[in-house]
C-alpha atoms as a PDB file:
ATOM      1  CA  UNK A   1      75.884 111.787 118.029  1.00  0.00           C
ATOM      2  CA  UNK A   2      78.083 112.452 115.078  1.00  0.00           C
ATOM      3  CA  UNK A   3      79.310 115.776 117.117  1.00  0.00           C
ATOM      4  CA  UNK A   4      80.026 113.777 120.122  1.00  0.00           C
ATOM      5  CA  UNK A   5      82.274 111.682 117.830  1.00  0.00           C
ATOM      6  CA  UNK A   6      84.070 114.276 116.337  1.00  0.00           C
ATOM      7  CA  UNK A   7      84.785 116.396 119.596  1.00  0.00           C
ATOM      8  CA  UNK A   8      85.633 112.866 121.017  1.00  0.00           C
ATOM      9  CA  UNK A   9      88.214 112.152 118.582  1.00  0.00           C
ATOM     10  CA  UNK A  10      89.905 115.722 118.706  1.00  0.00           C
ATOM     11  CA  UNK A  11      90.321 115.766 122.214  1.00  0.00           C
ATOM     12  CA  UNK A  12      91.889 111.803 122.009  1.00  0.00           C
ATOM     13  CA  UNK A  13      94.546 113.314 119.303  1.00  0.00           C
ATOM     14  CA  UNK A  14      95.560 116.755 121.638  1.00  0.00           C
ATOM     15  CA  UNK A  15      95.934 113.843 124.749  1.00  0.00           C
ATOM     16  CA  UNK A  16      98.191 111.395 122.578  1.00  0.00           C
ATOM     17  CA  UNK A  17      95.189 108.987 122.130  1.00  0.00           C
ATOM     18  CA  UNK A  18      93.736 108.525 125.858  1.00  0.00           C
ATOM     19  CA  UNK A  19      91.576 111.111 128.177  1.00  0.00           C
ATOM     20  CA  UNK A  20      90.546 111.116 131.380  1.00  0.00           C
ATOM     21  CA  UNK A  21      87.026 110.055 132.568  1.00  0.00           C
ATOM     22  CA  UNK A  22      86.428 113.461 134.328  1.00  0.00           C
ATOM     23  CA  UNK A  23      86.955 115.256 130.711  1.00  0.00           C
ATOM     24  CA  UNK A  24      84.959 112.378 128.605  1.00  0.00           C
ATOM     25  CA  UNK A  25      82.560 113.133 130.764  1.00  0.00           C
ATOM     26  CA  UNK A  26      82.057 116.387 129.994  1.00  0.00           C
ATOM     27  CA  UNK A  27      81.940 115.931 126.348  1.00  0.00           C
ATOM     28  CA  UNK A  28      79.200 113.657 126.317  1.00  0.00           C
ATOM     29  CA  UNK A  29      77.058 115.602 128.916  1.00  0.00           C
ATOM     30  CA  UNK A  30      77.488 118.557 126.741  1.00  0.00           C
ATOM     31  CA  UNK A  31      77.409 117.720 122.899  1.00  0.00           C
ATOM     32  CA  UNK A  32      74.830 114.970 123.555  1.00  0.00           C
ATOM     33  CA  UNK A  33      70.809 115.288 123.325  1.00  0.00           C
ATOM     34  CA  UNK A  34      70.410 111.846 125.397  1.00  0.00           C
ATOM     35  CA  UNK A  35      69.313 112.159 128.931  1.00  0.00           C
ATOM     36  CA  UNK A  36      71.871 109.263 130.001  1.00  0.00           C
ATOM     37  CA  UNK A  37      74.618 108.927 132.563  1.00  0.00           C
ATOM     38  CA  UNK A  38      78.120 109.091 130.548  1.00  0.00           C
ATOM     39  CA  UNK A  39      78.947 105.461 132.025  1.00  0.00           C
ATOM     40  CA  UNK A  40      75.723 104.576 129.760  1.00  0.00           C
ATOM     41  CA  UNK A  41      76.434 106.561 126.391  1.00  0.00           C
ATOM     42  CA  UNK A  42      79.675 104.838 126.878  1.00  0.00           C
ATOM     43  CA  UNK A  43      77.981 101.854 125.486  1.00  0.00           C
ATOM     44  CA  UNK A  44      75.794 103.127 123.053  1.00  0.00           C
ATOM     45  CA  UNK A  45      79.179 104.215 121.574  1.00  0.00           C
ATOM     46  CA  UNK A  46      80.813 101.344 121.445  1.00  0.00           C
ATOM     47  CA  UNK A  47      77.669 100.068 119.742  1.00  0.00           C
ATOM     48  CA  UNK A  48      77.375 102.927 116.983  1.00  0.00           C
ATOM     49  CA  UNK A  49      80.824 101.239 116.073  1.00  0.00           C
ATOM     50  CA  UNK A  50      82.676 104.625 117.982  1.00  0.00           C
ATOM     51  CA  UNK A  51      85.947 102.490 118.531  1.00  0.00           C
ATOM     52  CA  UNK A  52      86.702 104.097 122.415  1.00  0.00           C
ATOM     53  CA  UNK A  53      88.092 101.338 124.953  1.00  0.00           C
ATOM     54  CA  UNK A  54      87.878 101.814 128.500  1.00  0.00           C
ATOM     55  CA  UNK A  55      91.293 101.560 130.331  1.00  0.00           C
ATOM     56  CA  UNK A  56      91.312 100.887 134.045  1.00  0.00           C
ATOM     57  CA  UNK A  57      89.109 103.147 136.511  1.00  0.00           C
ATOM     58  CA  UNK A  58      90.811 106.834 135.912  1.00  0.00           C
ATOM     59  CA  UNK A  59      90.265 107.130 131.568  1.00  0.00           C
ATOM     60  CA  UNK A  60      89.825 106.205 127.934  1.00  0.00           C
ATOM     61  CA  UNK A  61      91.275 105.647 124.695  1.00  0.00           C
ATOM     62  CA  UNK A  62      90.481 105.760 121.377  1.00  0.00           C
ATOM     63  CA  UNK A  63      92.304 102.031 119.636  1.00  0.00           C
ATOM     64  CA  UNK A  64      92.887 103.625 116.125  1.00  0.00           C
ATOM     65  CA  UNK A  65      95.807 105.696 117.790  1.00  0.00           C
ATOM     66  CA  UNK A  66      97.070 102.616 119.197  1.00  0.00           C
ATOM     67  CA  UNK A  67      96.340 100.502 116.666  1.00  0.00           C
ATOM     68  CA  UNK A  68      99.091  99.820 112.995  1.00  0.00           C
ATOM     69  CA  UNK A  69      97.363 100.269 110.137  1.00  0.00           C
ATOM     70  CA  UNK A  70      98.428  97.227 109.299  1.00  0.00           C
ATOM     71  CA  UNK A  71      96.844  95.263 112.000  1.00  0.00           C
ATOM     72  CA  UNK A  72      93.689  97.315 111.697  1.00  0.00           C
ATOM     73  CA  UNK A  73      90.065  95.912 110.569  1.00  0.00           C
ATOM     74  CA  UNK A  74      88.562  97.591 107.681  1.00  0.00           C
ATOM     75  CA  UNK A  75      85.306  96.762 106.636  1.00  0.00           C
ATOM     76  CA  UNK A  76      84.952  98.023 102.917  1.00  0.00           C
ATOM     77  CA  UNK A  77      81.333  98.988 102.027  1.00  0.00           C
ATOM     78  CA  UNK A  78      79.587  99.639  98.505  1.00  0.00           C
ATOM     79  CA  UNK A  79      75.906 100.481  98.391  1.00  0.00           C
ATOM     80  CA  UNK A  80      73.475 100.248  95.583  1.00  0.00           C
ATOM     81  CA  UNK A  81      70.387 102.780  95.660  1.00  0.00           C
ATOM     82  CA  UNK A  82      67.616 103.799  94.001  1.00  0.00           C
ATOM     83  CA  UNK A  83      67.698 106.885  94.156  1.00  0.00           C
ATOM     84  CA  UNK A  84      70.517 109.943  95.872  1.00  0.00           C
ATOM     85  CA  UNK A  85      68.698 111.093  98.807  1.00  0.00           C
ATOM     86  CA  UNK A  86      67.697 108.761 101.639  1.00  0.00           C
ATOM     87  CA  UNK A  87      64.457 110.798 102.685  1.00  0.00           C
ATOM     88  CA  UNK A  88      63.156 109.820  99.094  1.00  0.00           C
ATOM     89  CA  UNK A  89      65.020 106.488  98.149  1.00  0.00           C
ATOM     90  CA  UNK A  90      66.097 103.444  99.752  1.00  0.00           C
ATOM     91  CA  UNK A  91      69.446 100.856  99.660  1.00  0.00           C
ATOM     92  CA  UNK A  92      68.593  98.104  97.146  1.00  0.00           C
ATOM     93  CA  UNK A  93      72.028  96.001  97.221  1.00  0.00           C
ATOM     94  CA  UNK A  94      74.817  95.900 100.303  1.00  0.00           C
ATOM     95  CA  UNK A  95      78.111  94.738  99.393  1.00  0.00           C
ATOM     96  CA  UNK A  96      80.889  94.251 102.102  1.00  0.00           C
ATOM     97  CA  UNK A  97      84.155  93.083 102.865  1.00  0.00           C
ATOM     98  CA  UNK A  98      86.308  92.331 106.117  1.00  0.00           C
ATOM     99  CA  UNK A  99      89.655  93.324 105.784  1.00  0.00           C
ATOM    100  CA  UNK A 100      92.388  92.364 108.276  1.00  0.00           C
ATOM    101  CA  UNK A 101      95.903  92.301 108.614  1.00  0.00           C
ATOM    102  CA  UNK A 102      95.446  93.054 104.548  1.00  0.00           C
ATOM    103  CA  UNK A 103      93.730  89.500 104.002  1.00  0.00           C
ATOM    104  CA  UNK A 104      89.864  89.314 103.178  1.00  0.00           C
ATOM    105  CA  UNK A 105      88.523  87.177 106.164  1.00  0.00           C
ATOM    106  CA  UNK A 106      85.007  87.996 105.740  1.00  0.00           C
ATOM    107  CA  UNK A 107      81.797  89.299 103.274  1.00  0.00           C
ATOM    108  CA  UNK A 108      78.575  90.374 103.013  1.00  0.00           C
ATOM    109  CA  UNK A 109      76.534  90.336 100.204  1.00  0.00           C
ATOM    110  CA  UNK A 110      72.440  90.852  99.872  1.00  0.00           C
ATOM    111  CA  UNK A 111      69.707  92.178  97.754  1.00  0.00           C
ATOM    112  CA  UNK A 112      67.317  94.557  99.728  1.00  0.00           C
ATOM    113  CA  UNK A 113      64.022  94.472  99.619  1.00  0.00           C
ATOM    114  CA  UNK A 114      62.296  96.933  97.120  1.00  0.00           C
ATOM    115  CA  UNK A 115      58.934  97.607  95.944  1.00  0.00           C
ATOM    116  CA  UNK A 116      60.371 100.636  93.058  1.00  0.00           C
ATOM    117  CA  UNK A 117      63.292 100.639  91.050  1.00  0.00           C
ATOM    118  CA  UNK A 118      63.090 103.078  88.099  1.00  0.00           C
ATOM    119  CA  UNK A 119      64.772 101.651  84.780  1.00  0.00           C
ATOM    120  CA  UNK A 120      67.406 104.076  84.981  1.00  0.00           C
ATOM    121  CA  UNK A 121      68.882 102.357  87.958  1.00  0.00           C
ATOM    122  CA  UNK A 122      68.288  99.383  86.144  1.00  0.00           C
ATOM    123  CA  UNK A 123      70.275 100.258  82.957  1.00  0.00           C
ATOM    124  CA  UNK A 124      73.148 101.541  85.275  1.00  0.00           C
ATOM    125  CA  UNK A 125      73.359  98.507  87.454  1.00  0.00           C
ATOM    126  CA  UNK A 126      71.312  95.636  86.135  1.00  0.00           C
ATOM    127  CA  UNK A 127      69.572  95.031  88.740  1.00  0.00           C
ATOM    128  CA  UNK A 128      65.752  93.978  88.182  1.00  0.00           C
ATOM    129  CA  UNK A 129      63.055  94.338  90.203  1.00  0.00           C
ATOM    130  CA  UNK A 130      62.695  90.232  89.933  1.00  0.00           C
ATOM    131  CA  UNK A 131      65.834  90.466  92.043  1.00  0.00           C
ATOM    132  CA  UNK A 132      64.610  92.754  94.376  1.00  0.00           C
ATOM    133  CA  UNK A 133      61.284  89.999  94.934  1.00  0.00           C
ATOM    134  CA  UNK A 134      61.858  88.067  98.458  1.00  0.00           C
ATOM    135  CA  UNK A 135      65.191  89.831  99.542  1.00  0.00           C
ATOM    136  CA  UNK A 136      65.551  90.508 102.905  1.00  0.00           C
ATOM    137  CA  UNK A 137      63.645  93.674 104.198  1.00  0.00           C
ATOM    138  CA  UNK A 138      65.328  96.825 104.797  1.00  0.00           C
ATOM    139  CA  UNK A 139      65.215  96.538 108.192  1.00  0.00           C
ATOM    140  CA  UNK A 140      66.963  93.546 108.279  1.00  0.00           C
ATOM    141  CA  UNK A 141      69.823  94.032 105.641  1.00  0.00           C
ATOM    142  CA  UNK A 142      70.820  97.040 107.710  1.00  0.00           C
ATOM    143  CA  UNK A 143      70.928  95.487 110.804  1.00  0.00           C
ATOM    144  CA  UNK A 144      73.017  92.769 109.204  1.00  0.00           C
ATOM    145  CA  UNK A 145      75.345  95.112 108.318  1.00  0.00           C
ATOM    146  CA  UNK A 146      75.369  97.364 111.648  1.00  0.00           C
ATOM    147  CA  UNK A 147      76.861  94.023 113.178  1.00  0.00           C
ATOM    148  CA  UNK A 148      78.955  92.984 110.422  1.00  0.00           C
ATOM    149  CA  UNK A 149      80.900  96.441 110.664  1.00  0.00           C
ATOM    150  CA  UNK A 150      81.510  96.177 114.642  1.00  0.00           C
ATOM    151  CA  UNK A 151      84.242  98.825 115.344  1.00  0.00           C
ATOM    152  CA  UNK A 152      86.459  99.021 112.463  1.00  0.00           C
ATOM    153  CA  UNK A 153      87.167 101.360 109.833  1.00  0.00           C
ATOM    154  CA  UNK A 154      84.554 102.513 107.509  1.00  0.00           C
ATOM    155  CA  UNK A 155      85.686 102.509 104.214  1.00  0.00           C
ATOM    156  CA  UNK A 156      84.235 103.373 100.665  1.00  0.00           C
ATOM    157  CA  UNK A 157      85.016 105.014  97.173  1.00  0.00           C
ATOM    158  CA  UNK A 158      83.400 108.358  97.379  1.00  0.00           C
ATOM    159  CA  UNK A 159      82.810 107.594 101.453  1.00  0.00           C
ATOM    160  CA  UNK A 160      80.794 110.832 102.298  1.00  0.00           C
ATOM    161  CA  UNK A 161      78.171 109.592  99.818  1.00  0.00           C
ATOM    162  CA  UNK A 162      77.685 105.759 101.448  1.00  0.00           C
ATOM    163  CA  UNK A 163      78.883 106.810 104.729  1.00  0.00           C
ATOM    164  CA  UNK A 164      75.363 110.039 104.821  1.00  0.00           C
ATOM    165  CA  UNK A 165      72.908 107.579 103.176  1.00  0.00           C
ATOM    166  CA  UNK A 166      73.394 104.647 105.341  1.00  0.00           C
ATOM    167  CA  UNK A 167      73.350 106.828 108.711  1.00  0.00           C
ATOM    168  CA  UNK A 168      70.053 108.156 107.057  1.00  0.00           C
ATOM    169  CA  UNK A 169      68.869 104.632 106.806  1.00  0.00           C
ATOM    170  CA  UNK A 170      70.102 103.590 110.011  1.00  0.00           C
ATOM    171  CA  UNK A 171      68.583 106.191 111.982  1.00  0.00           C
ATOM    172  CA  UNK A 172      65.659 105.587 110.375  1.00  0.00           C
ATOM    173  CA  UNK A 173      65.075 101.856 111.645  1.00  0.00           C
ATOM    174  CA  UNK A 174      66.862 103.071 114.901  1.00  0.00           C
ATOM    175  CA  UNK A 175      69.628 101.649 114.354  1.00  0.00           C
ATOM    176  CA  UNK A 176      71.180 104.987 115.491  1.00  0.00           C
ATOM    177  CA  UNK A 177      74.699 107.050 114.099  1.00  0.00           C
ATOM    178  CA  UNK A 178      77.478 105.400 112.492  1.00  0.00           C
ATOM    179  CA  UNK A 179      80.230 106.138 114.383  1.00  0.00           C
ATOM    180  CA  UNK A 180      83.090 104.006 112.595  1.00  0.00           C
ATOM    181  CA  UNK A 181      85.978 105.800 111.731  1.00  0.00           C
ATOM    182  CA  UNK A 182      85.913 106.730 108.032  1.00  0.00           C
ATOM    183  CA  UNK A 183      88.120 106.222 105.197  1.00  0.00           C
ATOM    184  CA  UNK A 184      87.462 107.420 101.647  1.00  0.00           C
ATOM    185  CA  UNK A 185      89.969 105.347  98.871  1.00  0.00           C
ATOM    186  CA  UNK A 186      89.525 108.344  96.450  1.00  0.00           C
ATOM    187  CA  UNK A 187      90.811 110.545  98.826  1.00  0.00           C
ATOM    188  CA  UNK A 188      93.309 108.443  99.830  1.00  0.00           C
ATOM    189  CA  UNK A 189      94.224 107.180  96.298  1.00  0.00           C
ATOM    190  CA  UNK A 190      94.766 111.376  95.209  1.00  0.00           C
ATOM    191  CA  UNK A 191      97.284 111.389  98.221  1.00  0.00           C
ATOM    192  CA  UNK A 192      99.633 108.328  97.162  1.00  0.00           C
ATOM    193  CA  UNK A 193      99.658 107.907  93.531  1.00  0.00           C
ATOM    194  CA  UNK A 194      99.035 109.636  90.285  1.00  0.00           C
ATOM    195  CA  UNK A 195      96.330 109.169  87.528  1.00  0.00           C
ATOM    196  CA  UNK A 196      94.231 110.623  85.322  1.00  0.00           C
ATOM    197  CA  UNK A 197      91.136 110.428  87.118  1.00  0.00           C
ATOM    198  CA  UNK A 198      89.774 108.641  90.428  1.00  0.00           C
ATOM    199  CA  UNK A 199      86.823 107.257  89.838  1.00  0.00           C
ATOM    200  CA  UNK A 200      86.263 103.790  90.404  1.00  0.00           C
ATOM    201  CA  UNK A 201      85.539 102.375  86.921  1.00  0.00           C
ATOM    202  CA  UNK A 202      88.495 104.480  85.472  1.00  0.00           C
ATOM    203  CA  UNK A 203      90.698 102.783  88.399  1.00  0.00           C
ATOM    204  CA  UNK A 204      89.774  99.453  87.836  1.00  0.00           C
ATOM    205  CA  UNK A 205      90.963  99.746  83.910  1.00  0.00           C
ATOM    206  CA  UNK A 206      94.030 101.674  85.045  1.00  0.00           C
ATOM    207  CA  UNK A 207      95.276  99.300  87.764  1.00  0.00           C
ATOM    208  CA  UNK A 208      94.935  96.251  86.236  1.00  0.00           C
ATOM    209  CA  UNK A 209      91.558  95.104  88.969  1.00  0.00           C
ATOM    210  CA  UNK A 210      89.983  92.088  87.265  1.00  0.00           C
ATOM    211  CA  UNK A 211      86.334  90.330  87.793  1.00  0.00           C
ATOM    212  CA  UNK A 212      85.143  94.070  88.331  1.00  0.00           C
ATOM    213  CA  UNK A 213      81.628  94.832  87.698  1.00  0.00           C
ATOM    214  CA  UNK A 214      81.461  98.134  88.309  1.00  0.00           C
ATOM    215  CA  UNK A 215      77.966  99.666  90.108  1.00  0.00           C
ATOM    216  CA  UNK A 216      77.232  96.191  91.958  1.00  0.00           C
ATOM    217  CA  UNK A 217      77.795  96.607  94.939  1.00  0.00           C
ATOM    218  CA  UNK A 218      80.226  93.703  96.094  1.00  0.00           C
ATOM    219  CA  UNK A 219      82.266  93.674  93.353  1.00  0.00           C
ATOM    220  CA  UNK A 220      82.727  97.757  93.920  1.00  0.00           C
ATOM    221  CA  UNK A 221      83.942  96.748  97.505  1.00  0.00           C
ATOM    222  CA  UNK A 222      86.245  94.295  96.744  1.00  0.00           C
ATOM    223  CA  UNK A 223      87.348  97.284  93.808  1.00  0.00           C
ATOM    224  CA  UNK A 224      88.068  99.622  96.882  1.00  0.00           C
ATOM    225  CA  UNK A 225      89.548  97.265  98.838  1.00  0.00           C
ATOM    226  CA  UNK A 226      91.963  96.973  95.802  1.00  0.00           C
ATOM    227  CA  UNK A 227      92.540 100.674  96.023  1.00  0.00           C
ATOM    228  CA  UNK A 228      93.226 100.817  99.122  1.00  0.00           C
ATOM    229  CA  UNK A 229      96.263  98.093  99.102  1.00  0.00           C
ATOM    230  CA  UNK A 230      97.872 100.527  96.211  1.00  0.00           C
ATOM    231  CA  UNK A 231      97.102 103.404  98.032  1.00  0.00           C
ATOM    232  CA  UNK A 232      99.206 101.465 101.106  1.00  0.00           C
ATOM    233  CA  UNK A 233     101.662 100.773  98.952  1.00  0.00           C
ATOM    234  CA  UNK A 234     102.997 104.195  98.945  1.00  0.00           C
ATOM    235  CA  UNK A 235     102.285 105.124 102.064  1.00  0.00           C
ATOM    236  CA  UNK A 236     104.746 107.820 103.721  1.00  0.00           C
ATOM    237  CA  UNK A 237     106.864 106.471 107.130  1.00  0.00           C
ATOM    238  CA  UNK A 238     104.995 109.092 109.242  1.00  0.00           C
ATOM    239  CA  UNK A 239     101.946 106.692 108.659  1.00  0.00           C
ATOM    240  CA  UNK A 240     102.370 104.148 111.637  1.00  0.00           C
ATOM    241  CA  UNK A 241      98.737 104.114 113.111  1.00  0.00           C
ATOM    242  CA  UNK A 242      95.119 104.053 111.959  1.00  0.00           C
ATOM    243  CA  UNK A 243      94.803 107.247 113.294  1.00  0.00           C
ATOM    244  CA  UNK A 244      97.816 108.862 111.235  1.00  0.00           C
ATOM    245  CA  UNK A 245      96.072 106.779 108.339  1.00  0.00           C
ATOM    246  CA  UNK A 246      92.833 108.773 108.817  1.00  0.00           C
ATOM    247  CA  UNK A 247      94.400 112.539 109.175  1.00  0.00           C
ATOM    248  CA  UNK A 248      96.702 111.662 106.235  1.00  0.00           C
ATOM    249  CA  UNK A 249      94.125 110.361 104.008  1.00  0.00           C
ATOM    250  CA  UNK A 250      92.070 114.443 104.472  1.00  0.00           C
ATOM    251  CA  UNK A 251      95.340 116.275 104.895  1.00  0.00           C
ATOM    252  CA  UNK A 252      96.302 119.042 102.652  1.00  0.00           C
ATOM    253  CA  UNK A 253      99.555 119.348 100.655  1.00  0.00           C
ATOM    254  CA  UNK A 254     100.714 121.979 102.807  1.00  0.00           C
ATOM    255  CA  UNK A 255      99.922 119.685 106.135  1.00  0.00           C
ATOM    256  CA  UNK A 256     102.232 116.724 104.750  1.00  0.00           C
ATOM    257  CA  UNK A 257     105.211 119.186 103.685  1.00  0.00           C
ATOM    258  CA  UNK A 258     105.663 120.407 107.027  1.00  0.00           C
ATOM    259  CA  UNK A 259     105.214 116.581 108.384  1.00  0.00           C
ATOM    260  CA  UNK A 260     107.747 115.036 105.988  1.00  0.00           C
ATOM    261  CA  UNK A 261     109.898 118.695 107.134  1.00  0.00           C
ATOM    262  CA  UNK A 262     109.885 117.840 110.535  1.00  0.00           C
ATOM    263  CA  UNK A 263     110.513 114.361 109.976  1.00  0.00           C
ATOM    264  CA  UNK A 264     113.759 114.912 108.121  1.00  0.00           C
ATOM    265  CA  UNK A 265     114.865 117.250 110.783  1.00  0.00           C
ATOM    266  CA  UNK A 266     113.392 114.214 113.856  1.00  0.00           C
ATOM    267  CA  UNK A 267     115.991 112.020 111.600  1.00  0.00           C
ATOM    268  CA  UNK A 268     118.435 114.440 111.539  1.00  0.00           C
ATOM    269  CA  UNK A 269     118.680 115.327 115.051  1.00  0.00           C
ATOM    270  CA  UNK A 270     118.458 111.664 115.624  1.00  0.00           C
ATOM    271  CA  UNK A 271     121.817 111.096 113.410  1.00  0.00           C
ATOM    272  CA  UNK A 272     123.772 113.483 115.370  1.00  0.00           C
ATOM    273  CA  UNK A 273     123.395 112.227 119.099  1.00  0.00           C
ATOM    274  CA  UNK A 274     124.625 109.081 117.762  1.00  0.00           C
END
């Protein structure tokens, strides 16, 4: 699915944020393996977390082009493992944190079930396999967090990383594609303020970010989430939308010259028919 979401989105941004049915339906019929009407992989869309909105009979829209970044939901996700690769290791700690309108209005926190943690992971973390005893099964943490997350914005320190292993281990309990928008605070973070290095347990010192644990998993979210408001806090004006939020946050130095260029020269232009 993840190439249906990413052909998806490109064709909402060329169209200004809405398509028509007749050309969503093409995408899906072609860049999809399911053998379903587009009417149905509508829904399972909406249900990977894929945040696409219906609007009357004739098309579709994708909300994060609609939608401030301000106003938007963010849910803020740090994963413990026990290991790098999904196909050999597992998720052994979910931390997660609803963000809206800037304000934390709701968390998740769990131990995951876990039958081998090597000591490594235990000096790095301190988790012990006593915690791991009686904690709710894989299955189960996952699909706690598939409907915690709903439909807004994915976002982690090092997000490629958290965002890879838990499709892995979604798919893998068929809980299908995450299909969230993503946000990465270290990319974002290199785009709106200077330091010495990005990584989490060098940002906490840096910025001040107290009660940080770093490698458990709910305190790292609540770290990001910290990130992230500094990160907003020097935000250019070109950022109105979620959607501007989400180019901005991958764009390259030459892509925001010629933004802020052409919109000194929108201002400009603006100045003179007054």
């Amino acid at each position: 699915m993840q190439k249906v979401f990413d052909v998806l989105t490109t064709a909402f941004r060329k169209s200004g944020g809405e398509i028509p049915k007749e050309q969503y339906a093409q995408i899906v019929t072609r860049y999809t393996t399911l053998f379903e009407e587009a009417d149905t992989i509508f829904f399972l869309l909406q249900a990977s977390g894929y945040p696409i909105r219906e609007t009357g009979e004739e098309s579709y829209r994708l909300e994060t082009c609609f939608t401030s970044y301000r106003e938007q939901r963010y849910c803020i996700i740090d994963i413990e493992t026990n290991g790098s690769k999904p196909g050999t290791s597992q998720v052994i700690e979910i931390g997660a944190v609803m963000v809206e309108k800037g304000i934390i209005v709701d968390r998740l926190e769990t131990f995951v079930e876990c039958a081998f943690l090597p000591e490594y992971i235990t000096k790095v973390t301190g988790i012990e396999p006593s915690d791991l005893i009686g904690a709710p099964t894989r299955r189960a943490a996952l699909t706690a967090l598939r409907e915690f997350m709903g439909d807004a914005v994915f976002v982690a320190h090092n997000a490629s990383f958290d965002y890879s292993f838990l499709t892995a281990s979604f798919n893998r309990f068929g809980l299908g594609d995450i299909g969230n928008p993503r946000l990465c605070t270290i990319d974002l973070a290199r785009r709106t303020f200077e330091s010495e290095r990005y990584g989490l347990a060098y940002l906490n010192k840096s910025l001040g970010i107290e009660n940080a644990v770093h490698h458990r998993a709910y305190s790292d979210a609540v770290s990001a989430f910290r990130v992230m408001q500094k990160s907003f806090e020097n935000l250019p004006e070109s950022v109105r939308t979620t959607d501007d939020l989400l180019q901005f946050s991958v764009s390259s130095r030459k892509e925001r010259k010629k933004k802020q260029k052409a919109n000194r020269e929108s201002g400009a232009t603006k100045r003179h028919s007054v």
